[in-house]
C-alpha atoms as a PDB file:
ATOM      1  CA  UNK A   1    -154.953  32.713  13.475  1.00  0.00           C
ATOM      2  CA  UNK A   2    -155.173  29.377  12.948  1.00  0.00           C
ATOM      3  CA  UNK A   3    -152.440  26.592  13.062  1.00  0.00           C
ATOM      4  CA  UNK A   4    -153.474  23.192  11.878  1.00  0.00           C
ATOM      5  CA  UNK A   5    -150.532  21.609  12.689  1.00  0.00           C
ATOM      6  CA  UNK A   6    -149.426  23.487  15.726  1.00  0.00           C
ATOM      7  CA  UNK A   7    -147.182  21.006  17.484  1.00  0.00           C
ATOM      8  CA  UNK A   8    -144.706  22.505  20.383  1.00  0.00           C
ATOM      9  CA  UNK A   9    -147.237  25.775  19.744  1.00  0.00           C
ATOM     10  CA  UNK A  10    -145.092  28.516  18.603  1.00  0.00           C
ATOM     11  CA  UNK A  11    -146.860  29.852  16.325  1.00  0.00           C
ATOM     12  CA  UNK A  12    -149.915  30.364  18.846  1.00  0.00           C
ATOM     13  CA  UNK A  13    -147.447  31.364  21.187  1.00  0.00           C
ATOM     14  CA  UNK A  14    -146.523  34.384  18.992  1.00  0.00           C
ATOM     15  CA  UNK A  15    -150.340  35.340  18.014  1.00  0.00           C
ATOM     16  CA  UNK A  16    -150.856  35.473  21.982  1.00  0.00           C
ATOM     17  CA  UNK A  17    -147.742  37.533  22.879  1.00  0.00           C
ATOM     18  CA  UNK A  18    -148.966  40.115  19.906  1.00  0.00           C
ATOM     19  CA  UNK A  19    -152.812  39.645  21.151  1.00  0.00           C
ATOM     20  CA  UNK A  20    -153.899  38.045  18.378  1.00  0.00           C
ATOM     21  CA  UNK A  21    -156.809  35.065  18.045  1.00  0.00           C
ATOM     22  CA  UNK A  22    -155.647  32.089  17.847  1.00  0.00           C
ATOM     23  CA  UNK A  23    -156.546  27.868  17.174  1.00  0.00           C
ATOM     24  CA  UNK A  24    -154.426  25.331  16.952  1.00  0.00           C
ATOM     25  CA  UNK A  25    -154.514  21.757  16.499  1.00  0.00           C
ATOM     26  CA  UNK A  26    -152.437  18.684  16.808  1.00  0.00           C
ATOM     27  CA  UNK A  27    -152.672  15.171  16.968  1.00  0.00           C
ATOM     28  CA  UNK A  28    -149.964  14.285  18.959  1.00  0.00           C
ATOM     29  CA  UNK A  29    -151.266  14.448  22.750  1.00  0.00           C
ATOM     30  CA  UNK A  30    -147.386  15.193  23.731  1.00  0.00           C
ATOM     31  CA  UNK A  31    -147.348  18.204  21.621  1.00  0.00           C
ATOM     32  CA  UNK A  32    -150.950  18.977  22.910  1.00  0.00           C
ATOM     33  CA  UNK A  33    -149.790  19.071  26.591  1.00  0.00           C
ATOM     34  CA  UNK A  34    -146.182  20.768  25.781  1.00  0.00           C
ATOM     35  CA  UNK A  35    -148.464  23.467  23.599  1.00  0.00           C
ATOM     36  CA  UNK A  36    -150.746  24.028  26.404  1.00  0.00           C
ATOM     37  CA  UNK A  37    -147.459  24.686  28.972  1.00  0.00           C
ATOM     38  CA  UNK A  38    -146.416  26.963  26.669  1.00  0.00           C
ATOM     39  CA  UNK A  39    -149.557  29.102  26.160  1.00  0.00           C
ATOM     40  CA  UNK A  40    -149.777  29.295  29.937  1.00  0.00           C
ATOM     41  CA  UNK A  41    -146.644  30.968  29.990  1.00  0.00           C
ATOM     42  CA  UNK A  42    -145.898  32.218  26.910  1.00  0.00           C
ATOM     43  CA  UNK A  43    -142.048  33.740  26.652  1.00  0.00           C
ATOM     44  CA  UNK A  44    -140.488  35.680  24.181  1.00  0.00           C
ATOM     45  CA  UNK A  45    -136.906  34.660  23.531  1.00  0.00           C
ATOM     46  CA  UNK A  46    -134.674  36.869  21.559  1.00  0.00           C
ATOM     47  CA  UNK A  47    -132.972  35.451  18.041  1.00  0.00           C
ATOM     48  CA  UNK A  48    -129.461  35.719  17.801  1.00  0.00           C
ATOM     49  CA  UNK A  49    -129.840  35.967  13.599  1.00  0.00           C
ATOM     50  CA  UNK A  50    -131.639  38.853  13.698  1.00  0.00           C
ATOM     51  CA  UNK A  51    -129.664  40.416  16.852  1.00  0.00           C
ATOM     52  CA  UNK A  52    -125.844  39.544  15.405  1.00  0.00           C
ATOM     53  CA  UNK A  53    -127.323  39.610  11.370  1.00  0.00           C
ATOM     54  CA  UNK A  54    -127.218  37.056   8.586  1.00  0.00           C
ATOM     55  CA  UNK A  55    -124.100  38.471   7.241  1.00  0.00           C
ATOM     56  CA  UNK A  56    -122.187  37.065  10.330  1.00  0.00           C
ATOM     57  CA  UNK A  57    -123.539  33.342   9.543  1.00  0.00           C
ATOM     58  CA  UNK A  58    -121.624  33.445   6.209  1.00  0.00           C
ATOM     59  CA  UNK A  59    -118.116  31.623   6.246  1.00  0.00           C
ATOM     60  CA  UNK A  60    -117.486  31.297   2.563  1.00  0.00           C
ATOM     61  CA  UNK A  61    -114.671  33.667   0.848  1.00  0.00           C
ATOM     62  CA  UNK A  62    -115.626  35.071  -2.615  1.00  0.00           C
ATOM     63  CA  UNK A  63    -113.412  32.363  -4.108  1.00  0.00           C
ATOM     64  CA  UNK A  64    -115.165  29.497  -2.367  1.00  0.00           C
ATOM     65  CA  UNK A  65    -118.841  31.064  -3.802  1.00  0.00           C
ATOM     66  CA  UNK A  66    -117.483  31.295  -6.970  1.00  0.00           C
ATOM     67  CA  UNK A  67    -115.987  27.382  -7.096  1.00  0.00           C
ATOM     68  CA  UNK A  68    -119.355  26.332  -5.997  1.00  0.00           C
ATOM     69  CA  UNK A  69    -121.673  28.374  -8.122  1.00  0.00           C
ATOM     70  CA  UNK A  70    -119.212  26.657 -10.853  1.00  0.00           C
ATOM     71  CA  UNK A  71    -119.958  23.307  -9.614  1.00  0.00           C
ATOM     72  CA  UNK A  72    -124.065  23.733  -9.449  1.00  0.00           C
ATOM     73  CA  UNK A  73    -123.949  24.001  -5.562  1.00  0.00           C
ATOM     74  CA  UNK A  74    -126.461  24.718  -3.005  1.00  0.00           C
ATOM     75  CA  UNK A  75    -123.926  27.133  -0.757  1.00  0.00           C
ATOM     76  CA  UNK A  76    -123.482  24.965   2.875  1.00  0.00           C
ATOM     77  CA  UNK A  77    -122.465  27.999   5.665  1.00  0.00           C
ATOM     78  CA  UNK A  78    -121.183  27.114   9.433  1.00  0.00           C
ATOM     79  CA  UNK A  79    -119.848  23.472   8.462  1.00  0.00           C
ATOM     80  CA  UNK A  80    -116.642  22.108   8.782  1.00  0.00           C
ATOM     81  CA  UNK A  81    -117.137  18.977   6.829  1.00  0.00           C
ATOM     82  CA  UNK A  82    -119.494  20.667   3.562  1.00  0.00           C
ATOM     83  CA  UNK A  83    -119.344  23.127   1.530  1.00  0.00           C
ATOM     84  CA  UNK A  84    -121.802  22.823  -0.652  1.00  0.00           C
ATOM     85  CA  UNK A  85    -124.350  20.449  -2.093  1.00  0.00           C
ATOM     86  CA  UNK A  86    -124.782  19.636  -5.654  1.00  0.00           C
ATOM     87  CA  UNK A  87    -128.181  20.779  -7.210  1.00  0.00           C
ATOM     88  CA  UNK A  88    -128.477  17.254  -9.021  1.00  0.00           C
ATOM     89  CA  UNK A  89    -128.675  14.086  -6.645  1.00  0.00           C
ATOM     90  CA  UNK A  90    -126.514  10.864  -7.486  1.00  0.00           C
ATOM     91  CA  UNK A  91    -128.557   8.028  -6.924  1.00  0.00           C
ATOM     92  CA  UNK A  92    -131.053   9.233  -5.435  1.00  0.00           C
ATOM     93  CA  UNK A  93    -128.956  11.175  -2.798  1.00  0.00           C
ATOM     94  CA  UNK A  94    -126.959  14.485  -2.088  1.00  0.00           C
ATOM     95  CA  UNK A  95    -123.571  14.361  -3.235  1.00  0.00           C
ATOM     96  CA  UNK A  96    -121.261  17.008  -0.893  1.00  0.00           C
ATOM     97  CA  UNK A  97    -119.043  19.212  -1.627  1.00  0.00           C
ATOM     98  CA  UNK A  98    -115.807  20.066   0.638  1.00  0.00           C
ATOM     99  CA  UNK A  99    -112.630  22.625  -0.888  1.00  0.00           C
ATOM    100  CA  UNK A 100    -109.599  22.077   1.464  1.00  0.00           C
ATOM    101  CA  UNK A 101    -109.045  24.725   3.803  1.00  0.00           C
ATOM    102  CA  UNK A 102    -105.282  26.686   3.215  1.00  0.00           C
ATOM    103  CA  UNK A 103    -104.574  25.402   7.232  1.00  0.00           C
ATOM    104  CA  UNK A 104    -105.875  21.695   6.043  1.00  0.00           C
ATOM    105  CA  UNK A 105    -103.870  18.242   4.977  1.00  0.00           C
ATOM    106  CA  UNK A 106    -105.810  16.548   2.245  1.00  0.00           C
ATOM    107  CA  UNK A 107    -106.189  13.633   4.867  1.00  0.00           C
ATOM    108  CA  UNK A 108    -107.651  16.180   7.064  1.00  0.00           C
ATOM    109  CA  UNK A 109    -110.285  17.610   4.646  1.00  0.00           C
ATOM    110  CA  UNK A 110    -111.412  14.070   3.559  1.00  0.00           C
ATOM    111  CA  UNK A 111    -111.880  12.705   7.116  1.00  0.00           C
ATOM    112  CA  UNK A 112    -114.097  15.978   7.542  1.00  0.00           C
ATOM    113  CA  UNK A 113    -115.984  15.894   4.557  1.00  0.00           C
ATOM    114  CA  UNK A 114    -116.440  11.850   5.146  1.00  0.00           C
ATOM    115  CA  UNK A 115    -117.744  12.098   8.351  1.00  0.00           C
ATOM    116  CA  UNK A 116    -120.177  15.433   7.504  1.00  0.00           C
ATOM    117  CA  UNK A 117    -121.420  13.481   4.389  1.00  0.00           C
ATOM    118  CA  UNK A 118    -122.463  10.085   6.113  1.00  0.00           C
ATOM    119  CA  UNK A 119    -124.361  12.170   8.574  1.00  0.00           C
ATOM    120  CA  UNK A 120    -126.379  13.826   6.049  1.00  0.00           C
ATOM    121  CA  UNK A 121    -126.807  10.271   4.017  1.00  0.00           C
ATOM    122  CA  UNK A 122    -124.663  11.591   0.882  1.00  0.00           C
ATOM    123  CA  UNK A 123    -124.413   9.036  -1.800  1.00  0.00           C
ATOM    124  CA  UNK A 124    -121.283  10.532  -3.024  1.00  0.00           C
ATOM    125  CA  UNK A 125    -118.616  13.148  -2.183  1.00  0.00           C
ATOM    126  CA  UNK A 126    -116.517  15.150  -4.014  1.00  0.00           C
ATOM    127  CA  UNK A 127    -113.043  17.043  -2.797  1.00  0.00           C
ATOM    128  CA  UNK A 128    -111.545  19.849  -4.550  1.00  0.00           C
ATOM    129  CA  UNK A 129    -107.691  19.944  -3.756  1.00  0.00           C
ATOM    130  CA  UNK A 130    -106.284  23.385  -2.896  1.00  0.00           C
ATOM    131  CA  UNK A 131    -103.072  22.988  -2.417  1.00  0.00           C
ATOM    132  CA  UNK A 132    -100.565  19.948  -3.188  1.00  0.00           C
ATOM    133  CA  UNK A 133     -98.199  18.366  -0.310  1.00  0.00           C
ATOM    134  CA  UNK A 134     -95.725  15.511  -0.066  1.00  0.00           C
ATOM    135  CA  UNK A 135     -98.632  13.338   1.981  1.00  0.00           C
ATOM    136  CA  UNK A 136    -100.916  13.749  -0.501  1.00  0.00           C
ATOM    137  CA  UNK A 137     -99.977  10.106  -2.094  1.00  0.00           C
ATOM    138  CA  UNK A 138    -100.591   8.716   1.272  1.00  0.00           C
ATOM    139  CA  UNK A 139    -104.627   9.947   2.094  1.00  0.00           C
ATOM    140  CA  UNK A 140    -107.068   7.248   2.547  1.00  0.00           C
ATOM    141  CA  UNK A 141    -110.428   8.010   0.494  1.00  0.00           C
ATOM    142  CA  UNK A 142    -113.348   5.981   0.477  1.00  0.00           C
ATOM    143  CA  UNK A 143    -114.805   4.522  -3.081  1.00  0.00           C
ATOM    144  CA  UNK A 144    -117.434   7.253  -2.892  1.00  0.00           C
ATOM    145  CA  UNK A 145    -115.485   9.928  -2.769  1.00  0.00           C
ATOM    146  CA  UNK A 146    -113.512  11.821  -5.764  1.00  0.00           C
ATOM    147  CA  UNK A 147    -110.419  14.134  -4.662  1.00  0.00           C
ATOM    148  CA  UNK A 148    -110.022  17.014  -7.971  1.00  0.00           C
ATOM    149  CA  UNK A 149    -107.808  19.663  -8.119  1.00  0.00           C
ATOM    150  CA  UNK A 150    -109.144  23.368  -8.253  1.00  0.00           C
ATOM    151  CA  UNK A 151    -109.023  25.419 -11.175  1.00  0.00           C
ATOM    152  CA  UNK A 152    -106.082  27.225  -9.994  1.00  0.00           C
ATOM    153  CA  UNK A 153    -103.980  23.755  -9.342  1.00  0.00           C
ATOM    154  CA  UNK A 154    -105.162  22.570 -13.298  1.00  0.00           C
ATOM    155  CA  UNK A 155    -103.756  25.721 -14.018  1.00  0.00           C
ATOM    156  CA  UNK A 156    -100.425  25.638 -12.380  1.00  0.00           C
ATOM    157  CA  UNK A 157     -99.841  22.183 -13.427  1.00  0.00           C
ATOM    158  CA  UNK A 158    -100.641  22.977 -17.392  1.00  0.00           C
ATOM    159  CA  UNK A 159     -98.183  26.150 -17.286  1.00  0.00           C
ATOM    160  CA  UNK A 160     -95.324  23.663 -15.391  1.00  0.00           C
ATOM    161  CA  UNK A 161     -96.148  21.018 -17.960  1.00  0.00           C
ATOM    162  CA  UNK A 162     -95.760  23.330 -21.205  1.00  0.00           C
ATOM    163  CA  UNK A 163     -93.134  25.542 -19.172  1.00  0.00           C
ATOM    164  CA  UNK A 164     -91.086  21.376 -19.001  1.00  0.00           C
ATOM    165  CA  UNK A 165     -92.573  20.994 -22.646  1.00  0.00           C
ATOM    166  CA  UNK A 166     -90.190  23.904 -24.258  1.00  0.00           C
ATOM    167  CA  UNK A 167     -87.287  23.453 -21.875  1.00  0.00           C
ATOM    168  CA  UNK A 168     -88.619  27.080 -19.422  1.00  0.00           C
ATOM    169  CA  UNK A 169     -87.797  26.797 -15.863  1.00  0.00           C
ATOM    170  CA  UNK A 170     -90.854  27.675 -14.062  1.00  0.00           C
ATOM    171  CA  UNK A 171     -89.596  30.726 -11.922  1.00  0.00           C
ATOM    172  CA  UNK A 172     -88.542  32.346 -15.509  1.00  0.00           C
ATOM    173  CA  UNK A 173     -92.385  31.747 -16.496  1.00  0.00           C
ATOM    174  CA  UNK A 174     -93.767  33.651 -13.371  1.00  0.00           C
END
């Protein structure tokens, strides 16, 4: 087996725990020396993927997949702050996608999906409101980032508005 770019060694690490041949080569005389420690005593360490499974990484209700497939997003597991990403860059960067959490403010979400989307660089970020609340007037957004209601809060609000429209109270409509 060869590794032309073997750095820390893992790969070669795995050839020589299965008894395999193996080369590998690096530039970097760090990785060299840390590759060499490693071959000496080579370790197998157990992954906690395969031992717990790939379906216990997935946070995401069916709701949440379906809202982002809608949107064009790359599916974001295990994050507080994202979502998903959007397919298509904006200028040149990712744009992020957050949808507030049933237990979250709207202050809340944005401060989570503003500090997750500076970390990975986004150029701009994009909230989808869950739920509506009596602060909602109040959360501070930066310029880059858009708050939009979900498809079920459009919804709601067109049924209230025709419901006010032809003079329905809106428990009658439901």
């Amino acid at each position: 087996m060869l590794d032309p770019f073997c750095g820390s060694g893992t790969t070669l690490v795995a050839a020589k725990l299965l008894g395999r041949n193996y080369v590998g080569i690096d530039r970097n005389p760090s990785a060299v020396r840390l590759c060499g420690q490693r071959l000496e005593c080579p370790a197998k360490t157990e992954s906690r993927l395969l031992k717990v499974g790939i379906d216990s990484y997935k946070t995401k209700t069916e709701e949440e997949l379906a809202l982002l497939n809608t949107l064009g997003c790359d599916v974001v597991q295990r994050n507080k702050g994202i979502d998903g990403i959007l397919k298509t860059y904006y200028r040149n960067a990712p744009v992020a996608v957050k949808i507030q959490k049933k237990h979250e403010s709207l202050q809340e979400a944005a401060d989570l999906l503003c500090r997750a989307g500076n970390k990975k660089r986004c150029s701009f970020l994009v909230l989808v409101r869950t739920s509506r609340s009596a602060g909602d007037q109040e959360a501070a957004v930066p310029a880059n980032m858009t708050v939009m209601d979900s498809p079920e809060l459009l919804l709601e609000n067109e049924l209230s508005n025709q419901c006010s429209l032809y003079g329905v109270k809106s428990a009658q409509m439901l």
